[in-house]
N, C-alpha and C. Protein backbone atom coordinates (compact mmCIF):
# COMPACT_ATOMS: atom_id res chain seq x y z
N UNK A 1 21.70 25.95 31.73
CA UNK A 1 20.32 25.51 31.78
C UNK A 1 19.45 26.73 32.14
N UNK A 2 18.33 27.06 31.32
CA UNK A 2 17.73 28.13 31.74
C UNK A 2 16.76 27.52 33.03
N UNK A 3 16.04 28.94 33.47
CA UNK A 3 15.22 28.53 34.78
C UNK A 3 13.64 27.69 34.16
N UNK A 4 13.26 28.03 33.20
CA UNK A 4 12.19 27.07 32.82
C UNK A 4 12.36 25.76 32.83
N UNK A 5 13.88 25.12 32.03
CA UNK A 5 13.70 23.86 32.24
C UNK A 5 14.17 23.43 33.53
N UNK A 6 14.69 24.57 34.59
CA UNK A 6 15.10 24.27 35.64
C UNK A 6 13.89 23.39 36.96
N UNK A 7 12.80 24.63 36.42
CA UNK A 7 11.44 24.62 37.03
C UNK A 7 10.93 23.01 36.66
N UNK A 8 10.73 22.90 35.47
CA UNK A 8 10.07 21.83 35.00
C UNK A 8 11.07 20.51 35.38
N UNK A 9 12.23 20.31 35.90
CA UNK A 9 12.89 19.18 36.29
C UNK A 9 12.34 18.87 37.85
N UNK A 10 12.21 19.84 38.29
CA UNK A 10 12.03 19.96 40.03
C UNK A 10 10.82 19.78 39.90
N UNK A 11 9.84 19.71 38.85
CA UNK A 11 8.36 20.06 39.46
C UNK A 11 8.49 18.17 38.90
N UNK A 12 8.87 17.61 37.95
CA UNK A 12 9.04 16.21 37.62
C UNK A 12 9.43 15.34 38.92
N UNK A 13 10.40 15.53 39.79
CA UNK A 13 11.31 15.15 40.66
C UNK A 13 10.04 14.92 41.76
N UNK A 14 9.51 16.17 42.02
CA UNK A 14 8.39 16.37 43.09
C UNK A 14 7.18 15.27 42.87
N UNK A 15 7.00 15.28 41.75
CA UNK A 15 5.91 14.49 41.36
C UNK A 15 6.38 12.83 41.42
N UNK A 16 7.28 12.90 41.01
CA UNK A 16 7.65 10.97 41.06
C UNK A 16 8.27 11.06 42.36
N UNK A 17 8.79 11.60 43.09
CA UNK A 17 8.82 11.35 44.66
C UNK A 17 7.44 11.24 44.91
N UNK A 18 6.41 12.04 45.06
CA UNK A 18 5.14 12.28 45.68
C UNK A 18 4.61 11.18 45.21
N UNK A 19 4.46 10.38 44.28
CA UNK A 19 3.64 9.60 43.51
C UNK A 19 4.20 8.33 43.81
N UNK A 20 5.22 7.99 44.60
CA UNK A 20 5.89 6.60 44.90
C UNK A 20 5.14 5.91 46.36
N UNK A 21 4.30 4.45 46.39
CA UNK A 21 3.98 3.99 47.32
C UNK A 21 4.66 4.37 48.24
N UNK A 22 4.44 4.51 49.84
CA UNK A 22 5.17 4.01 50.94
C UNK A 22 5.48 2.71 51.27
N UNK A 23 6.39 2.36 51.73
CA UNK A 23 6.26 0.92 51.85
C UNK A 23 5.58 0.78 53.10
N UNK A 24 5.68 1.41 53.89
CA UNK A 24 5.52 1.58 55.40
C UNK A 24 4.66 2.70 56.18
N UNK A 25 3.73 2.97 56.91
CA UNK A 25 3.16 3.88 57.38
C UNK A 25 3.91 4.12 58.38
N UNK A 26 4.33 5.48 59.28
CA UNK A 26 4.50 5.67 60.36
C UNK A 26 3.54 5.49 61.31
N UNK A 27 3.87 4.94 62.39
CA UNK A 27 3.10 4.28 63.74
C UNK A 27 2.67 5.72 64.54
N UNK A 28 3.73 7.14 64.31
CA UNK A 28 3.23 7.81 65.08
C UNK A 28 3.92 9.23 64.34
N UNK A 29 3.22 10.04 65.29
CA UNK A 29 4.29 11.21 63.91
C UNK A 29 5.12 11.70 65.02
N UNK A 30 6.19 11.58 64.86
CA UNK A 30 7.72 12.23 65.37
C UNK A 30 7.19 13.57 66.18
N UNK A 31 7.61 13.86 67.43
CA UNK A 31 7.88 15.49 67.82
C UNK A 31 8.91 15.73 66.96
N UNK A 32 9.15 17.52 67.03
CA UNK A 32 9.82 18.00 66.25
C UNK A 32 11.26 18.31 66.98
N UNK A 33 12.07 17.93 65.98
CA UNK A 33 13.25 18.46 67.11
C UNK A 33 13.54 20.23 66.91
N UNK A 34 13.77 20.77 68.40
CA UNK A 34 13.84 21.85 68.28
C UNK A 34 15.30 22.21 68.73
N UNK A 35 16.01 22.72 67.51
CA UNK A 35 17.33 23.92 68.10
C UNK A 35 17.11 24.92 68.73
N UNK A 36 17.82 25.13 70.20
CA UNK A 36 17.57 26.03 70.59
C UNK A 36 19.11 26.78 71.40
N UNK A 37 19.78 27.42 71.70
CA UNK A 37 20.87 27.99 72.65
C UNK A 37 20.66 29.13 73.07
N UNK A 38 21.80 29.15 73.94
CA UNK A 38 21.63 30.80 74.57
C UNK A 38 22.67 31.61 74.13
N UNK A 39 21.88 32.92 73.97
CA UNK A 39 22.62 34.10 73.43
C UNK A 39 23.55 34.42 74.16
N UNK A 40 24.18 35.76 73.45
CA UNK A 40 24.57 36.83 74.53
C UNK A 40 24.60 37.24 75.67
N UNK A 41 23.31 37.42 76.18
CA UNK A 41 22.66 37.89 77.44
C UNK A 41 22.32 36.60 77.81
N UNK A 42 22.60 35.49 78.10
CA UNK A 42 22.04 34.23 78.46
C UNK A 42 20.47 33.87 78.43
N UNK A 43 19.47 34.79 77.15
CA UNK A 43 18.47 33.95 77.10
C UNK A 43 18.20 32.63 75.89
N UNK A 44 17.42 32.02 76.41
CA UNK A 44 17.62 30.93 75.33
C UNK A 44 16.77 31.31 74.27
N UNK A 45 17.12 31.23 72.91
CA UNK A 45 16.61 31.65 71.42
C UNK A 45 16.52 30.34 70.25
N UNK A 46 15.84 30.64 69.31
CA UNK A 46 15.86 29.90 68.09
C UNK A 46 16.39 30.00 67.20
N UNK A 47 17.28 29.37 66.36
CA UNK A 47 17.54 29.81 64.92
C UNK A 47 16.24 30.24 63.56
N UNK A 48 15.38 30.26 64.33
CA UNK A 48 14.33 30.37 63.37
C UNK A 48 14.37 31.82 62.49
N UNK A 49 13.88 32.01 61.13
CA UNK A 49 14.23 33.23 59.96
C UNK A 49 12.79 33.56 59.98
N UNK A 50 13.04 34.94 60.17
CA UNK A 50 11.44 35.23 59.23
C UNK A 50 11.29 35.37 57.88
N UNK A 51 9.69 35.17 57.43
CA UNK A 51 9.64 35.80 55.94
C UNK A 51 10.32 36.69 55.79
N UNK A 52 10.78 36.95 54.69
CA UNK A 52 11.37 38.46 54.39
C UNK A 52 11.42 38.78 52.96
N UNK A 53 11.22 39.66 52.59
CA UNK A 53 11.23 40.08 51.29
C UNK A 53 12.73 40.43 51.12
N UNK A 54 13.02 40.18 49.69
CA UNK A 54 14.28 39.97 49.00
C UNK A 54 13.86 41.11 47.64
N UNK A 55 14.81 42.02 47.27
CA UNK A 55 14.94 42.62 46.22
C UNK A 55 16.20 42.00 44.92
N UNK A 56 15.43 41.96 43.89
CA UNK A 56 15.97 41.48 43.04
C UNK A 56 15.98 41.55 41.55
N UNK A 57 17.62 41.61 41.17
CA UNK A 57 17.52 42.52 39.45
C UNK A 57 17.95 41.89 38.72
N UNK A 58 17.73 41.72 37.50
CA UNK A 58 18.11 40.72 36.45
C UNK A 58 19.71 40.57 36.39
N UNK A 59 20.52 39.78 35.86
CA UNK A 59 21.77 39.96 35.83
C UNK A 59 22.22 41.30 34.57
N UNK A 60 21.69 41.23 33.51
CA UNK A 60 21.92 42.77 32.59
C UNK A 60 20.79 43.87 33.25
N UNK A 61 20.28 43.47 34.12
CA UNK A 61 19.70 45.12 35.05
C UNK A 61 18.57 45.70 34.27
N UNK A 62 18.00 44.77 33.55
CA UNK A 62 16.87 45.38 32.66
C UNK A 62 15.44 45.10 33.70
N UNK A 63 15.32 44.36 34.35
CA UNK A 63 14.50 43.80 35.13
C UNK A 63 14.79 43.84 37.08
N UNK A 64 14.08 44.19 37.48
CA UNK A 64 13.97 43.93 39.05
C UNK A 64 12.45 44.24 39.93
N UNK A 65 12.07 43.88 40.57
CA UNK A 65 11.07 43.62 41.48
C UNK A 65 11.40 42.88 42.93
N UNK A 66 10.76 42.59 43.51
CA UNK A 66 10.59 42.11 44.89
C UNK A 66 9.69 40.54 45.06
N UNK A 67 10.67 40.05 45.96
CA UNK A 67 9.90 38.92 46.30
C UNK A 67 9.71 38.58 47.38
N UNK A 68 8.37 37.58 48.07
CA UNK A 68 8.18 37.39 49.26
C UNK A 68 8.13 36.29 49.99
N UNK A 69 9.51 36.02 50.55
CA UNK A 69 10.22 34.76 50.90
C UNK A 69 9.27 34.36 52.21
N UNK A 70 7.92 34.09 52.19
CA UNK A 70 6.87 33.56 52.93
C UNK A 70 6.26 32.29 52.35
N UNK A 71 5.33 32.44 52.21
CA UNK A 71 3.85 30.80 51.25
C UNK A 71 3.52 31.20 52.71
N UNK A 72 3.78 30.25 53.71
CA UNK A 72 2.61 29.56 55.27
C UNK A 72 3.23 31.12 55.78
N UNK A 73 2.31 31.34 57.32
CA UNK A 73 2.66 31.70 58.28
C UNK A 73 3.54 30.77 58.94
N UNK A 74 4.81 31.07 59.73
CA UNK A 74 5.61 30.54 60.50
C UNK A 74 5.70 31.09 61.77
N UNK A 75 5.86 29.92 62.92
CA UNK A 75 6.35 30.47 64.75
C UNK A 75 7.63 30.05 65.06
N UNK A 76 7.58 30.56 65.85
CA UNK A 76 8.59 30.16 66.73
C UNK A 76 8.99 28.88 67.18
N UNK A 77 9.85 28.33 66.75
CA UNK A 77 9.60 26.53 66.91
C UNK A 77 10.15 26.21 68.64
N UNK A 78 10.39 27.44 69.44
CA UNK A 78 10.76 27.17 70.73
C UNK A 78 9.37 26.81 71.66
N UNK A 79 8.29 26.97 71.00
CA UNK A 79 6.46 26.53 71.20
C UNK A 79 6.09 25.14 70.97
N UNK A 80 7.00 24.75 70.54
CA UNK A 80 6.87 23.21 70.07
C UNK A 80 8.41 22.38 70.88
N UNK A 81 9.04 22.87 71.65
CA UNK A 81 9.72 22.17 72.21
C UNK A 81 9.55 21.96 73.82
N UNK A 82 9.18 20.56 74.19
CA UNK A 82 8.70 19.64 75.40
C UNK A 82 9.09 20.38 76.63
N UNK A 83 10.48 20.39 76.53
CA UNK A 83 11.49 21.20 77.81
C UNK A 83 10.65 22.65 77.96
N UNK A 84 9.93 23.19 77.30
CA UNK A 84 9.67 24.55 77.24
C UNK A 84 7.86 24.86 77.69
N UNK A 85 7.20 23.62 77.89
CA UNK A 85 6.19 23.69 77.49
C UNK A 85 5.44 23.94 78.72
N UNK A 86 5.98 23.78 79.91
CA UNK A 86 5.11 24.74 81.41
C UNK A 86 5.59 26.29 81.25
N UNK A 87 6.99 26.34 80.65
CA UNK A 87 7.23 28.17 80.45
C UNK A 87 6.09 28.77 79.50
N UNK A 88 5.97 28.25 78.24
CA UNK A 88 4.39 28.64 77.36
C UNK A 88 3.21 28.57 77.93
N UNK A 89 2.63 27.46 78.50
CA UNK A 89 1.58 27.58 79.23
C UNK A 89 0.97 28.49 80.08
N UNK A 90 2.45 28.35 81.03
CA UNK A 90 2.27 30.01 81.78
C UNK A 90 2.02 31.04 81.08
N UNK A 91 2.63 31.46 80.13
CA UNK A 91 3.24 32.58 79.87
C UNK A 91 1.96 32.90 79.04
N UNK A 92 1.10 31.82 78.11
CA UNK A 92 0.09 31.78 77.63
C UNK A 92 -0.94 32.15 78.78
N UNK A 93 -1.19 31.31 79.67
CA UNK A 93 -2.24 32.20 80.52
C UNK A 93 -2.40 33.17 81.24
N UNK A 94 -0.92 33.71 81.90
CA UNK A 94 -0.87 35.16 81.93
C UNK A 94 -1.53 36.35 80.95
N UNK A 95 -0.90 36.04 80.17
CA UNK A 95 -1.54 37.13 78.61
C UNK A 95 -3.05 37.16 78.43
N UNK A 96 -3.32 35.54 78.48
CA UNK A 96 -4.79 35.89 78.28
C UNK A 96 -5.47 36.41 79.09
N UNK A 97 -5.00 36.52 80.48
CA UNK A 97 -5.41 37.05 82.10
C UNK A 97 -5.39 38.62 81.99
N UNK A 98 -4.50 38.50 81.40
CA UNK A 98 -3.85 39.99 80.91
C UNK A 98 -5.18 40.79 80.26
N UNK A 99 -5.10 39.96 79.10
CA UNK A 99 -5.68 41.02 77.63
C UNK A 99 -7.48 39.92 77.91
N UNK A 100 -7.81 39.75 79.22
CA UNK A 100 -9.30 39.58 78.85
C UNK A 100 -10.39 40.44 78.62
N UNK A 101 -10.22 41.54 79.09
CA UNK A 101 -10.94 42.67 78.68
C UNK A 101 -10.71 42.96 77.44
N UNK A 102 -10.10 43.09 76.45
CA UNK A 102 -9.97 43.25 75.69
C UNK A 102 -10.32 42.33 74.51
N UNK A 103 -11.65 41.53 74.76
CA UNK A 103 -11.65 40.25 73.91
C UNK A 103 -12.62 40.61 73.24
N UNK A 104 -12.18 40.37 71.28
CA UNK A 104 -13.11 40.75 70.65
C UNK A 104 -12.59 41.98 69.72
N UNK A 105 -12.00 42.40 70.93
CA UNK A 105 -11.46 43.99 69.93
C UNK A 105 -9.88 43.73 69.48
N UNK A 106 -10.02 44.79 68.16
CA UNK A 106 -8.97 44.87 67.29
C UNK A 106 -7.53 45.68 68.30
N UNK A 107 -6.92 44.63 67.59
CA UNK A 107 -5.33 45.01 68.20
C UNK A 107 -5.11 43.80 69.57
N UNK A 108 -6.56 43.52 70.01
CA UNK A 108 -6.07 42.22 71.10
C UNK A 108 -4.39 41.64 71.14
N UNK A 109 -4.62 40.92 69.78
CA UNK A 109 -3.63 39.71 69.87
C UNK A 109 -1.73 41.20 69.80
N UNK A 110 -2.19 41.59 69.75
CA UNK A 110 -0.65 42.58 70.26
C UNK A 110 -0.29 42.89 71.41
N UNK A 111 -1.38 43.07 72.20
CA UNK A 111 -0.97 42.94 73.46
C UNK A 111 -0.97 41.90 74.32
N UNK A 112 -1.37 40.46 73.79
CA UNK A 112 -1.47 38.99 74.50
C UNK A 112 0.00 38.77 73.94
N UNK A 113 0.31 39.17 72.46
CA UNK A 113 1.71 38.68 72.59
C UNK A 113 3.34 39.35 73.30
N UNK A 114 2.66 40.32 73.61
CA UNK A 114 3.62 41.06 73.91
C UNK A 114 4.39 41.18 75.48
N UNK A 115 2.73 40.79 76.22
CA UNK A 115 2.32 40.22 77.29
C UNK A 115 3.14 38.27 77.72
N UNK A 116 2.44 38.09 76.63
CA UNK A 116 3.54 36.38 76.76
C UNK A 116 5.37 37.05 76.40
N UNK A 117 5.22 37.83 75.89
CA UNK A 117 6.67 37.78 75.34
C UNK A 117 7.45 38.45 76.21
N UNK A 118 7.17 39.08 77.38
CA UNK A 118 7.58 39.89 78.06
C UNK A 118 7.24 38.45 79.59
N UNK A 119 6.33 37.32 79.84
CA UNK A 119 6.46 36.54 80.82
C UNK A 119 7.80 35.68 80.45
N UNK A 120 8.11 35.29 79.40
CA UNK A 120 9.32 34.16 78.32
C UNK A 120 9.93 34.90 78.83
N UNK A 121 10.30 36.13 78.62
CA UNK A 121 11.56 36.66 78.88
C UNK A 121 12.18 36.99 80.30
N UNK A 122 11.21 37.51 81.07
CA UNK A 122 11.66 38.00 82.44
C UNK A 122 12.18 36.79 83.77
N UNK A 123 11.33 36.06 83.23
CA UNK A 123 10.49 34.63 84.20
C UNK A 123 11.32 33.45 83.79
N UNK A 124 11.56 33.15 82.17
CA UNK A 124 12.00 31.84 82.40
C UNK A 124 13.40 32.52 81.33
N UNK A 125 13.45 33.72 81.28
CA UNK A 125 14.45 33.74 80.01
C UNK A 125 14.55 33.11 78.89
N UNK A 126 13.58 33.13 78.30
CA UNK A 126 13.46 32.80 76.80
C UNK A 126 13.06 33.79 75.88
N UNK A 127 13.78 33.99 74.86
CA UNK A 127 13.20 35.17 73.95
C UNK A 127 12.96 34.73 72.61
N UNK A 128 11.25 34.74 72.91
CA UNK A 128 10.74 34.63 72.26
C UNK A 128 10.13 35.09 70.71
N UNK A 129 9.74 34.47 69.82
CA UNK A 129 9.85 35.70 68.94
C UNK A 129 7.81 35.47 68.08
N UNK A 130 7.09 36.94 68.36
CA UNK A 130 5.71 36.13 67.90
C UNK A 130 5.92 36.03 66.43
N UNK A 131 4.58 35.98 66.17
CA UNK A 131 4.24 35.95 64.56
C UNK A 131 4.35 36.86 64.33
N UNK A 132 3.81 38.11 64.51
CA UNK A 132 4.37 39.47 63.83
C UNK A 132 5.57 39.38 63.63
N UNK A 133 6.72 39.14 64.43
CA UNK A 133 8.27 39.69 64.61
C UNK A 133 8.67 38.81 63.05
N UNK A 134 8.50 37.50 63.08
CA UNK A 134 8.32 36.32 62.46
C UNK A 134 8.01 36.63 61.11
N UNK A 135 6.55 37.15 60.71
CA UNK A 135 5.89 37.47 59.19
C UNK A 135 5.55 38.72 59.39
N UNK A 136 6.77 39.27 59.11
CA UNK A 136 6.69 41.22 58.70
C UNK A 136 5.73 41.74 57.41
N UNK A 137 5.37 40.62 56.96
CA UNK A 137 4.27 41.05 55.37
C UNK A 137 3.16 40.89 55.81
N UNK A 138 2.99 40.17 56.86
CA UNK A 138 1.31 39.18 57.18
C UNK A 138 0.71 40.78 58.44
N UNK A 139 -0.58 41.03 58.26
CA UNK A 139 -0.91 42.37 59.29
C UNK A 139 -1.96 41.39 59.67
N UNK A 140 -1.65 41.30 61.44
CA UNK A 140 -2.80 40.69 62.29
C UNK A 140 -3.60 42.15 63.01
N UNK A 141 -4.69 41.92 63.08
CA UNK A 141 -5.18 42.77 63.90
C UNK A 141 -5.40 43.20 65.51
């Protein structure tokens, strides 16, 4: 099967899933469940992947380019888990305590995260990972 009609089955599939009544509304929307364990060094981490670009060549090698295994920005899904959420808070208002002088100006958000990422780690042992570490293609200022 080539990849065109491959494309055009999945984009069919998508559409008559998407296009089917619910029978039922959800009453509430689910928290997310978050995987999380501890490493090596006993801090606790995510399985979470960053974007990443992938290089890639035709199978007869006539063709290759690069692709960028992103669409959204993605976090750290250890920010969205309950058990974790006085360690963020903190660790969130430290940084901003941190980097308030600095509000407004370029490069801020590198040192608020670096600042939280360095309270996660020391304080509650969590290693955290920001959006930069996360979307290596995406440039925040």
């Amino acid at each position: 099967m080539n990849m065109l009609a491959l494309c055009i089955i999945m984009l069919v599939t998508i559409t008559v899933n998407c296009s089917k009544p619910s029978s039922e509304a959800p009453a509430s929307r689910a928290k997310p469940v978050v995987r999380w364990f501890r490493n090596e060094q006993g801090f606790i981490t995510s399985d979470v992947k960053t974007n990443d670009i992938t290089s890639w060549t035709s199978s007869d090698g006539s063709k290759s380019g690069i692709h960028f295994d992103g669409g959204s920005e993605i976090h750290d899904p250890l920010e969205d888990a309950p058990e974790f959420a006085t360690a963020f808070r903190d660790a969130n208002d430290q940084a901003e305590a941190f980097t308030q002088r600095w509000t407004g100006q370029m490069g801020r958000v590198h040192l608020y995260w670096k600042k939280k990422k360095e309270v996660l780690r020391n304080k509650y042992k969590i290693d955290w990972k920001s959006p930069a570490e996360l979307n290596p293609m995406t440039t925040y200022d």
